[in-house]
Protein backbone atom coordinates (compact mmCIF):
# COMPACT_ATOMS: atom_id res chain seq x y z
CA UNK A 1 -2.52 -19.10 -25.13
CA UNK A 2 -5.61 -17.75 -22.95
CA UNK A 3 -8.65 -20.27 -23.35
CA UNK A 4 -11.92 -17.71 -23.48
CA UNK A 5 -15.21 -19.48 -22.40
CA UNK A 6 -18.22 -17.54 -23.25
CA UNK A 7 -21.00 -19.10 -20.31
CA UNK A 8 -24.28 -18.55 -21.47
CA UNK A 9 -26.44 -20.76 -19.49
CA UNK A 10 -27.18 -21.59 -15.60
CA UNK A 11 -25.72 -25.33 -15.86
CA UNK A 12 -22.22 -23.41 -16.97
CA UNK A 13 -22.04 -21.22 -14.35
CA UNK A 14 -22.60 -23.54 -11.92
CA UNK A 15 -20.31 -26.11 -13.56
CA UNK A 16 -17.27 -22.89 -12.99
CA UNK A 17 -18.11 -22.66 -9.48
CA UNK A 18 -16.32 -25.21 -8.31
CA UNK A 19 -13.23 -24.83 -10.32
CA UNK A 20 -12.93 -21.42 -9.68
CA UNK A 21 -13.24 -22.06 -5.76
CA UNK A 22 -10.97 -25.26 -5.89
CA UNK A 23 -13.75 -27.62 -4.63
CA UNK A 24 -16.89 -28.45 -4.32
CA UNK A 25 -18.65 -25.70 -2.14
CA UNK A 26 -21.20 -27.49 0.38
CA UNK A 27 -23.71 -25.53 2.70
CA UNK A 28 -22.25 -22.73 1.46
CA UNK A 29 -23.37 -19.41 0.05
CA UNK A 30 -21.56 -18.13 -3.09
CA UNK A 31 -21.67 -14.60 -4.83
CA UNK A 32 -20.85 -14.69 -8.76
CA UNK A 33 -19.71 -11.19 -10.16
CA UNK A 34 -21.07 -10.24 -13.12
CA UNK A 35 -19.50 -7.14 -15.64
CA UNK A 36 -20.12 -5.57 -18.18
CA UNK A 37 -23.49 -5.13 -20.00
CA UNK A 38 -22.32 -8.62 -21.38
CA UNK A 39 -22.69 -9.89 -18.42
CA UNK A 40 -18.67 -11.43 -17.75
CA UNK A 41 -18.11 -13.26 -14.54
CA UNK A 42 -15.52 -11.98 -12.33
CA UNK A 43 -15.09 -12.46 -8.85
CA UNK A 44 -16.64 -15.78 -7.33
CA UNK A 45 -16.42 -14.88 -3.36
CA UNK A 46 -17.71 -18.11 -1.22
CA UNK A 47 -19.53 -17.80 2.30
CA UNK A 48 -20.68 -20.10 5.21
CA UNK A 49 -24.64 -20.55 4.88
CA UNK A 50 -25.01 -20.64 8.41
CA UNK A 51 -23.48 -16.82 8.44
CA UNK A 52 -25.36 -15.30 5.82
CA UNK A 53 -28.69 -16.77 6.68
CA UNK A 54 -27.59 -16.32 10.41
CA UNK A 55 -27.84 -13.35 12.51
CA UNK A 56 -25.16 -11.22 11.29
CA UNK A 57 -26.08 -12.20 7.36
CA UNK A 58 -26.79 -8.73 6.51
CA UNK A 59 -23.54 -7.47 7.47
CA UNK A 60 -21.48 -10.32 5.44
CA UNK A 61 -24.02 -9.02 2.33
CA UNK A 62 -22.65 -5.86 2.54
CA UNK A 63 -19.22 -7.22 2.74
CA UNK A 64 -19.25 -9.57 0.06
CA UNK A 65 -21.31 -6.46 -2.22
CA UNK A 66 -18.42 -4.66 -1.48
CA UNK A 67 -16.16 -7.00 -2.89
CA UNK A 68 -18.51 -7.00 -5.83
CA UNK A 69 -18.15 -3.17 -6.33
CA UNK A 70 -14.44 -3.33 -6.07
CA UNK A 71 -14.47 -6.16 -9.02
CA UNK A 72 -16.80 -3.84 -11.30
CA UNK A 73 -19.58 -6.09 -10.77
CA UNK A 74 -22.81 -4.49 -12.47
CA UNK A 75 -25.10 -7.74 -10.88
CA UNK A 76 -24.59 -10.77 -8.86
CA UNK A 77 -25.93 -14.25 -8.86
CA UNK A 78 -26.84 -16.10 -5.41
CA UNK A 79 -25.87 -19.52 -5.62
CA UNK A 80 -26.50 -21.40 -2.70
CA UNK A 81 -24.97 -24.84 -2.17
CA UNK A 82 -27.45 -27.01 0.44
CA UNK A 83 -27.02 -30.23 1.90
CA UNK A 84 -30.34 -31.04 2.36
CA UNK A 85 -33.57 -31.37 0.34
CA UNK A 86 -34.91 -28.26 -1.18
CA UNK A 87 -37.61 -28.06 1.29
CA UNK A 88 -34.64 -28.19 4.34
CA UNK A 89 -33.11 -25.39 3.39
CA UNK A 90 -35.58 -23.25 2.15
CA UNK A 91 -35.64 -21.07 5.18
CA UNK A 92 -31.60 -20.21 4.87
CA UNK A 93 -31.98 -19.49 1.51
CA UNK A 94 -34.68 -16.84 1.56
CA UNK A 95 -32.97 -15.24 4.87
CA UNK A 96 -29.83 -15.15 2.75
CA UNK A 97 -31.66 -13.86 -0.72
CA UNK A 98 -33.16 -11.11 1.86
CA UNK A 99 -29.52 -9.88 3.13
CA UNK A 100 -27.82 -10.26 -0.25
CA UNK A 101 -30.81 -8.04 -1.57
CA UNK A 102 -30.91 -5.24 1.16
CA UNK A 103 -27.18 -4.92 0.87
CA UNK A 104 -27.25 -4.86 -3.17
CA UNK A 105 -30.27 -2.26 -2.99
CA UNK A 106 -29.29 0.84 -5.23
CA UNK A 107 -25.78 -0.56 -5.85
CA UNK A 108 -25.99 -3.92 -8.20
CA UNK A 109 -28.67 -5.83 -9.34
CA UNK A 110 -29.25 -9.38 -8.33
CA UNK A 111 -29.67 -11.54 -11.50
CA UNK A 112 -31.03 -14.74 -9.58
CA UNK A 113 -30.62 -17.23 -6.56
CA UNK A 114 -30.13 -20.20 -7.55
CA UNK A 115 -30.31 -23.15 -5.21
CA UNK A 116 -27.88 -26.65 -5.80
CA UNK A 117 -29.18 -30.04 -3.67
CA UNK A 118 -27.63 -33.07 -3.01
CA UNK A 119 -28.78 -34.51 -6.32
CA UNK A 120 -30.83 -31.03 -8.29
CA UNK A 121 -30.26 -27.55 -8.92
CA UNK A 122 -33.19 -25.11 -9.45
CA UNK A 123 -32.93 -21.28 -10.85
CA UNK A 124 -35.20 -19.21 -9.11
CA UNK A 125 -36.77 -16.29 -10.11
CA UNK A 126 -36.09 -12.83 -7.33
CA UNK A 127 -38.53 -10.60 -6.64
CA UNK A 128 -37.53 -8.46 -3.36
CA UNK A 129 -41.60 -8.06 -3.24
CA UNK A 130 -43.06 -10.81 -2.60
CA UNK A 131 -43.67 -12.55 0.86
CA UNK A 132 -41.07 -15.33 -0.56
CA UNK A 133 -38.84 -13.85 -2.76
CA UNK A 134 -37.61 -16.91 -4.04
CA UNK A 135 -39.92 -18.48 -6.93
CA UNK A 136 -40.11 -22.13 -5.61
CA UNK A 137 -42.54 -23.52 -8.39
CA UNK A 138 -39.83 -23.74 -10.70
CA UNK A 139 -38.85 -27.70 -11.47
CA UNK A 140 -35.05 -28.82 -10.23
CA UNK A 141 -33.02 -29.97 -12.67
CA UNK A 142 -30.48 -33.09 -12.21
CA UNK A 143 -27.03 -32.55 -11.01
CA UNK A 144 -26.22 -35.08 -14.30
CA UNK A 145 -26.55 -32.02 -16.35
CA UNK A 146 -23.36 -30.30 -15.18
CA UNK A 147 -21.40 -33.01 -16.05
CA UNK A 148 -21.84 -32.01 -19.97
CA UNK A 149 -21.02 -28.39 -19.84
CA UNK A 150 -18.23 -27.08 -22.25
CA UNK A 151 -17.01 -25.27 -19.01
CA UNK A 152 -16.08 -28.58 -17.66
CA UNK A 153 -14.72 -30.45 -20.80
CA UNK A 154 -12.40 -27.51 -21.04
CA UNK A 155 -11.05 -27.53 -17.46
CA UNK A 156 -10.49 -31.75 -17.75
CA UNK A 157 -8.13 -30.61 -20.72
CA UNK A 158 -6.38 -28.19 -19.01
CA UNK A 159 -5.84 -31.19 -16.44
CA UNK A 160 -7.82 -29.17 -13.65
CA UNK A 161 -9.03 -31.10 -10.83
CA UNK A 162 -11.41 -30.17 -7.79
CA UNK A 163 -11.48 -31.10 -4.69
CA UNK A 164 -14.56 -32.78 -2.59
CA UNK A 165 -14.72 -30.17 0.04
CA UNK A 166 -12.70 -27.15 1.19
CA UNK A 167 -10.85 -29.19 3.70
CA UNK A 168 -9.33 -30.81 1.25
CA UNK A 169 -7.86 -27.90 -0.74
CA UNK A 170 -4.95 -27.62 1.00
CA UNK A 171 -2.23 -30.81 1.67
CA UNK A 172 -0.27 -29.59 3.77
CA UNK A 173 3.92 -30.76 3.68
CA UNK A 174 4.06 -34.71 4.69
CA UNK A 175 6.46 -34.88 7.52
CA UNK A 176 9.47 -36.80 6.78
CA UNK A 177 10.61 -39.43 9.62
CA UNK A 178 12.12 -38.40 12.78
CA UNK A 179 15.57 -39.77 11.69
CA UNK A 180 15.64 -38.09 8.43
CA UNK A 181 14.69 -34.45 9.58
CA UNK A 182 17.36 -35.05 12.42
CA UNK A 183 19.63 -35.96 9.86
CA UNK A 184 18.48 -32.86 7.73
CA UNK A 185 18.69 -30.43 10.92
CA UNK A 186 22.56 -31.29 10.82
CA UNK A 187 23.59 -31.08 7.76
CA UNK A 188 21.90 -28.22 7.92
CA UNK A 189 23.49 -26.53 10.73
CA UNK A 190 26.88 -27.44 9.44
CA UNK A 191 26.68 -25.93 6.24
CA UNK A 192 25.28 -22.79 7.77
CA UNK A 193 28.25 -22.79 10.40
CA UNK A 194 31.01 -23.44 7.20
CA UNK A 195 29.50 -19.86 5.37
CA UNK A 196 30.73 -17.19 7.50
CA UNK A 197 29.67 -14.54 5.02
CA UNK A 198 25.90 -14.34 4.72
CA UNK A 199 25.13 -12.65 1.59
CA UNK A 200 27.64 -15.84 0.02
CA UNK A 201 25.99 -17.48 2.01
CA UNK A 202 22.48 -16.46 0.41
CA UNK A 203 23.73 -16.55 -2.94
CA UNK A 204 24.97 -20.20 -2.65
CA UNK A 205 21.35 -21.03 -1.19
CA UNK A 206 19.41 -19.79 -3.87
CA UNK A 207 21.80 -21.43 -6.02
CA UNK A 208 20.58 -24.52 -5.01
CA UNK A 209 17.13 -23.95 -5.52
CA UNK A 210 17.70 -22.88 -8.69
CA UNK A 211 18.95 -26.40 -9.02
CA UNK A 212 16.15 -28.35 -7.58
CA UNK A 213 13.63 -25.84 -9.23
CA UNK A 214 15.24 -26.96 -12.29
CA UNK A 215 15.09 -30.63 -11.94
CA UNK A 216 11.61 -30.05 -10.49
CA UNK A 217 10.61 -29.06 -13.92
CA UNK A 218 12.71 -31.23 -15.88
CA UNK A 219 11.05 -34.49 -14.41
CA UNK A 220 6.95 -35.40 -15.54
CA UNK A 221 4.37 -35.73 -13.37
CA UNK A 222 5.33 -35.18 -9.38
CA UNK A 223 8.69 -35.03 -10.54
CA UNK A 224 9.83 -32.95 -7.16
CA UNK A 225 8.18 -35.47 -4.77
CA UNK A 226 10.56 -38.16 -6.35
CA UNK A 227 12.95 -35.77 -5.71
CA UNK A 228 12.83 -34.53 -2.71
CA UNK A 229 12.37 -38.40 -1.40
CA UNK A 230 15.35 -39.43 -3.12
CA UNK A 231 17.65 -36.52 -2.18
CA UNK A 232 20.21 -37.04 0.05
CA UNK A 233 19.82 -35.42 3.71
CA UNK A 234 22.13 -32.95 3.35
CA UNK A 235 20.76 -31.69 0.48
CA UNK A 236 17.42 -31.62 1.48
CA UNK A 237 18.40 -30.17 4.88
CA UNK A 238 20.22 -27.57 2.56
CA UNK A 239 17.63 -26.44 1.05
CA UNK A 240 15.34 -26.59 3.61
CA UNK A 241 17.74 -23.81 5.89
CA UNK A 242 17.38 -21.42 3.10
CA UNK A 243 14.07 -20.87 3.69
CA UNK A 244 14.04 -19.95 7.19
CA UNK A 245 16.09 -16.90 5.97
CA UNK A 246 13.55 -14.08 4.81
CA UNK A 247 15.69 -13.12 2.11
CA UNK A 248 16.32 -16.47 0.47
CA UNK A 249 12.97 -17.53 0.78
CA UNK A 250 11.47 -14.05 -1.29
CA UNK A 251 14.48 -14.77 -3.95
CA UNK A 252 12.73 -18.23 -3.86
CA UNK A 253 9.19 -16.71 -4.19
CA UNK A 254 10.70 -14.52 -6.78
CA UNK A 255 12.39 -17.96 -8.86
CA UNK A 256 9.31 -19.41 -8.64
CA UNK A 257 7.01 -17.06 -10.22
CA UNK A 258 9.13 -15.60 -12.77
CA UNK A 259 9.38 -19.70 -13.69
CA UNK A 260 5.33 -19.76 -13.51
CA UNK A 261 5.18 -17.18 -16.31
CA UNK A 262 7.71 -16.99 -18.68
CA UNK A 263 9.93 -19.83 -17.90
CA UNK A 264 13.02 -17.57 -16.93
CA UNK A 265 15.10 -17.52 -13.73
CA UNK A 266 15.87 -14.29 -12.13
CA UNK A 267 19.65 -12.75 -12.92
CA UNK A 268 20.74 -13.45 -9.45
CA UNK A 269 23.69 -15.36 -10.73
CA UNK A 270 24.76 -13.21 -13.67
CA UNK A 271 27.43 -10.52 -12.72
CA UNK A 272 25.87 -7.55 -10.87
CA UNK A 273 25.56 -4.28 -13.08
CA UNK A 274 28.32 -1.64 -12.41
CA UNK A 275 27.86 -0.17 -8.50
CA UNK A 276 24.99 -3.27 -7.93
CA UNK A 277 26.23 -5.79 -5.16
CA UNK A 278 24.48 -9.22 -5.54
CA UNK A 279 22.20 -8.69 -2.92
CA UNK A 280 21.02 -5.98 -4.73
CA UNK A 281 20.64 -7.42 -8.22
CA UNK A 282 17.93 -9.99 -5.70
CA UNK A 283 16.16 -7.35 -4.66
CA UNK A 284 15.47 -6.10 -8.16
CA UNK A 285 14.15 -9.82 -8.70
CA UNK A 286 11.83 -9.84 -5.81
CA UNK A 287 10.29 -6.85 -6.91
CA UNK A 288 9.74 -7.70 -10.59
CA UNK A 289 8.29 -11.34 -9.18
CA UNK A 290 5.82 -9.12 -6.82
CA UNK A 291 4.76 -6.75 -9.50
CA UNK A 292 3.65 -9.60 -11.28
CA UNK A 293 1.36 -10.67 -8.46
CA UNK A 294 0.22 -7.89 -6.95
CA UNK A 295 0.10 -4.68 -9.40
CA UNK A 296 -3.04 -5.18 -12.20
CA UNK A 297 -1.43 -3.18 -14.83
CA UNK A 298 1.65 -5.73 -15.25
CA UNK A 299 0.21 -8.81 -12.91
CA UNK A 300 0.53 -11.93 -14.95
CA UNK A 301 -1.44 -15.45 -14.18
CA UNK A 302 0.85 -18.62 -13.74
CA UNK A 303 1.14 -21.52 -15.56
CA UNK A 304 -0.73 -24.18 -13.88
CA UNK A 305 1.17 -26.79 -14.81
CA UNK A 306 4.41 -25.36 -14.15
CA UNK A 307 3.42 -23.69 -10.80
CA UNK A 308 1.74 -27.06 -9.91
CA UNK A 309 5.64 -28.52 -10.38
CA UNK A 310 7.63 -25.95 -8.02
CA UNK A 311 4.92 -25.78 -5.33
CA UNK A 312 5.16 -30.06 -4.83
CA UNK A 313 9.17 -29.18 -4.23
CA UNK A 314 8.14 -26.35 -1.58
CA UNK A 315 6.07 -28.88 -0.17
CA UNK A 316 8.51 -31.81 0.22
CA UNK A 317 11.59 -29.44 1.09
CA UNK A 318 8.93 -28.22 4.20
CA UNK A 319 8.11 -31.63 5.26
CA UNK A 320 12.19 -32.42 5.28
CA UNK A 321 12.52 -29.08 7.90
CA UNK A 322 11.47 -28.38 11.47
CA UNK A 323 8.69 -26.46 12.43
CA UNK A 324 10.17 -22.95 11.77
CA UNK A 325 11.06 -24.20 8.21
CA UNK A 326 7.38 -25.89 7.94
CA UNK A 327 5.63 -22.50 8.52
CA UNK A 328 7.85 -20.79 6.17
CA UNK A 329 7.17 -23.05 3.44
CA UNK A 330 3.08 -22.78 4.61
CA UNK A 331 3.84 -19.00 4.39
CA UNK A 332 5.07 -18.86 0.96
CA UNK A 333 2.67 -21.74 -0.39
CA UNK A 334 -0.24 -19.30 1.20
CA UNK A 335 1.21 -16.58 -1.33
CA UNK A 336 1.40 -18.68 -4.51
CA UNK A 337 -2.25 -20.38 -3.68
CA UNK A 338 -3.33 -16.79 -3.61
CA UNK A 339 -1.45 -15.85 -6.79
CA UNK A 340 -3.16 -18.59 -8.73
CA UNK A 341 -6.56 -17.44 -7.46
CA UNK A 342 -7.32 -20.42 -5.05
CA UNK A 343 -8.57 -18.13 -2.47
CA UNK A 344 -9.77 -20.96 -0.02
CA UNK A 345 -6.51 -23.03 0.08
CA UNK A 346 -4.32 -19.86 0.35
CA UNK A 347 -6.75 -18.96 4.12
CA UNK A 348 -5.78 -22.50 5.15
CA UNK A 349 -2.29 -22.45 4.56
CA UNK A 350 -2.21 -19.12 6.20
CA UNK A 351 -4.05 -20.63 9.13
CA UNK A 352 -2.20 -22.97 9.34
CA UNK A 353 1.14 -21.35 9.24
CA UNK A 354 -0.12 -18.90 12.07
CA UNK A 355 -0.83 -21.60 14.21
CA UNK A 356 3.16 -22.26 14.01
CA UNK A 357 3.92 -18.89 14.43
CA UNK A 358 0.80 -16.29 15.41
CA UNK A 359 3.37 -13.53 14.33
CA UNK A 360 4.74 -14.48 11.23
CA UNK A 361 4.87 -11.64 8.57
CA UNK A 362 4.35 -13.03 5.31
CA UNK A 363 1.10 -14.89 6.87
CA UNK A 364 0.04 -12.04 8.47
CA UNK A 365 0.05 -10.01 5.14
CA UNK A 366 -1.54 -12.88 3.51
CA UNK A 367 -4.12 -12.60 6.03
CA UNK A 368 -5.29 -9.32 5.78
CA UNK A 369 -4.80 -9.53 1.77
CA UNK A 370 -7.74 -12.04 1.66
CA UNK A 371 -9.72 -10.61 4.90
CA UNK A 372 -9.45 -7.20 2.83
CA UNK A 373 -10.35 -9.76 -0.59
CA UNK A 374 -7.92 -8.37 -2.41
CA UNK A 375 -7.47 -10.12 -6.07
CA UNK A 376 -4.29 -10.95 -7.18
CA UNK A 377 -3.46 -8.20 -9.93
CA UNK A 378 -3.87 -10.24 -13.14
CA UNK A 379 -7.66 -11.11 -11.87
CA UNK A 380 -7.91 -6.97 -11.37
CA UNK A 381 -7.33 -6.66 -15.12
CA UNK A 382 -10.78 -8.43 -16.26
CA UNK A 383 -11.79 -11.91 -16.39
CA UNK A 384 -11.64 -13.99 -19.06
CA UNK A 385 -15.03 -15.63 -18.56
CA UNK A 386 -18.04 -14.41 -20.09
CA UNK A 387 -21.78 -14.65 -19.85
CA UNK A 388 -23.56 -13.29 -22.35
């Protein structure tokens, strides 16, 4: 069921913000989208203060109003996010009000800049012709009043969280001890060395995380932590192999989000169609699981709670490997954080799987997917959120 909050006021904007970034935005800069003569929020796209009141601030505008246009934006809000008093960042926010305007000029219509302090949050009146074009006469209003918004009662039921600060966004896989991802290494290496054919080979691996995906799901709470801590090294190290294979780790992408929204498992396992080998009944799989995240006629958004369950196995099966198997699980994490819509922790897992391996693939398309800010496909098809 698809929960449709109609956002009528300042305070419940600003209470989304976070939640749709992941975290609490500080000295930051944030563009909100809005379509539609009824003014729906789409895209939420998240900048450094420093750079848009900076220098080069103008060319980020016209960035970021790009995005805008690509998201059917008919207006934007600037929200900016300072550390300081009011009065301290006054300067950055005009200089970034002035860029976001030049670059909107005769292409959207900017709605209002809004400023959020350490303890206020004031909605400022724009007008591109005065000396200021910030209204700073208007009174702040306490930071109190976003904590009674039906924007965020309705993300505490869903069990959403936020983070404190971007930093934070993304855990990255807990190492396991020395010992135990020796131990893993080897059992790893000798089941590899026992399967002389690889595609039986492949089939048998994704068998297994068919397995553990299952009994990731099965178990409450962080089920597949308890898992993965309790599972014996050569299972872990098992499954951990797998994914330095490119084609075992996609059929695991492709398990995991065909799990995320509708529950099923691919039909790996189920006898190939007449003239279909196995390896290409997988390949069909992949490519249903990747229209779902990429194409916005059939792209689908996951289950949170679900997804939530399969990424903490990713996560623990990574910290079991070594550091080839860490950046592929950082690799395909980066793809599913992306897929949900958590922009920010999907550039720090790519980062972070780069720094592994600067020439990785799947990070590098990850990459340029968010450089280019490219939505997943089931944001493309209109936003659920609405300000009228």
């Amino acid at each position: 069921m698809t929960t449709i909050l109609r956002v009528s006021q300042p305070r419940e904007i600003l209470a989304l913000v976070p939640y749709q970034l992941g975290f609490v935005p500080h000295s930051s800069a944030v563009l909100v989208s809005l379509r539609g003569p009824r003014r729906r929020v789409g895209l939420i796209a998240r900048a450094d203060l420093s750079d848009l009141a900076g220098p080069r601030g103008l060319e980020l505008a016209e960035d970021l109003v790009r995005c805008v246009l690509r998201d059917e934006g008919h207006a934007v809000i600037l929200v900016v996010y300072g550390d300081g008093a009011r009065d301290e960042v006054r300067d950055a926010v005009e200089r970034s009000a002035r860029a976001v305007g030049a670059a909107a000029h005769g292409l959207v219509e900017v709605d209002g800049v809004w400023l959020v302090t350490a303890d206020t949050f004031h909605v400022c009146e724009w007008d591109p012709g005065r000396e200021q074009v910030c209204d700073w006469d208007v009174p702040g209003h306490g930071l109190v009043e976003l904590q009674d918004t039906e924007v965020g009662a309705t993300m505490v039921m869903q069990g959403l969280t936020v983070a404190p600060s971007r930093d934070e966004i993304a855990v990255l896989p807990a190492p396991a001890g020395a010992r135990l991802r020796a131990s893993c290494a080897a059992a790893a290496r000798s089941w590899r060395e026992r399967e002389g054919d690889v595609d039986r080979w492949r089939e048998s691996s994704l068998t297994r995380w068919r397995e553990a995906l299952e009994r990731a799901l099965a178990e409450p709470g962080s089920a597949a932590r308890r898992w993965g801590d309790e599972a014996p090294a050569a299972e872990t190290g098992r499954l951990a192999v797998g994914l330095r294979d490119a084609a075992v780790r996609d059929g695991v992408l492709a398990e995991i989000v065909l799990r995320a929204v509708s529950g099923r498992r691919t039909s790996v396992e189920e006898p190939p169609a007449a003239g279909r080998t196995g390896a290409e009944v997988r390949r069909a799989g992949v490519c249903e699981a990747m229209a779902i995240v990429l194409e916005p006629g059939a792209g689908r958004c996951p289950d949170p709670d679900t997804l939530r369950a399969l990424v903490s196995l990713v996560e623990v099966v990574a910290g079991h490997g070594t550091r080839r198997v860490v950046g592929e699980g950082l690799a395909l994490l980066a793809v599913l954080a992306w897929w949900e819509g958590s922009g920010a922790r999907a550039r720090l897992l790519t980062t972070a799987a780069l720094r592994r391996a600067p020439d990785h693939r799947l990070a590098l398309l990850v990459e340029r997917v968010l450089d280019a800010a490219v939505p997943p496909g089931w944001a493309v098809r209109g936003s659920v959120l609405a300000r009228e």
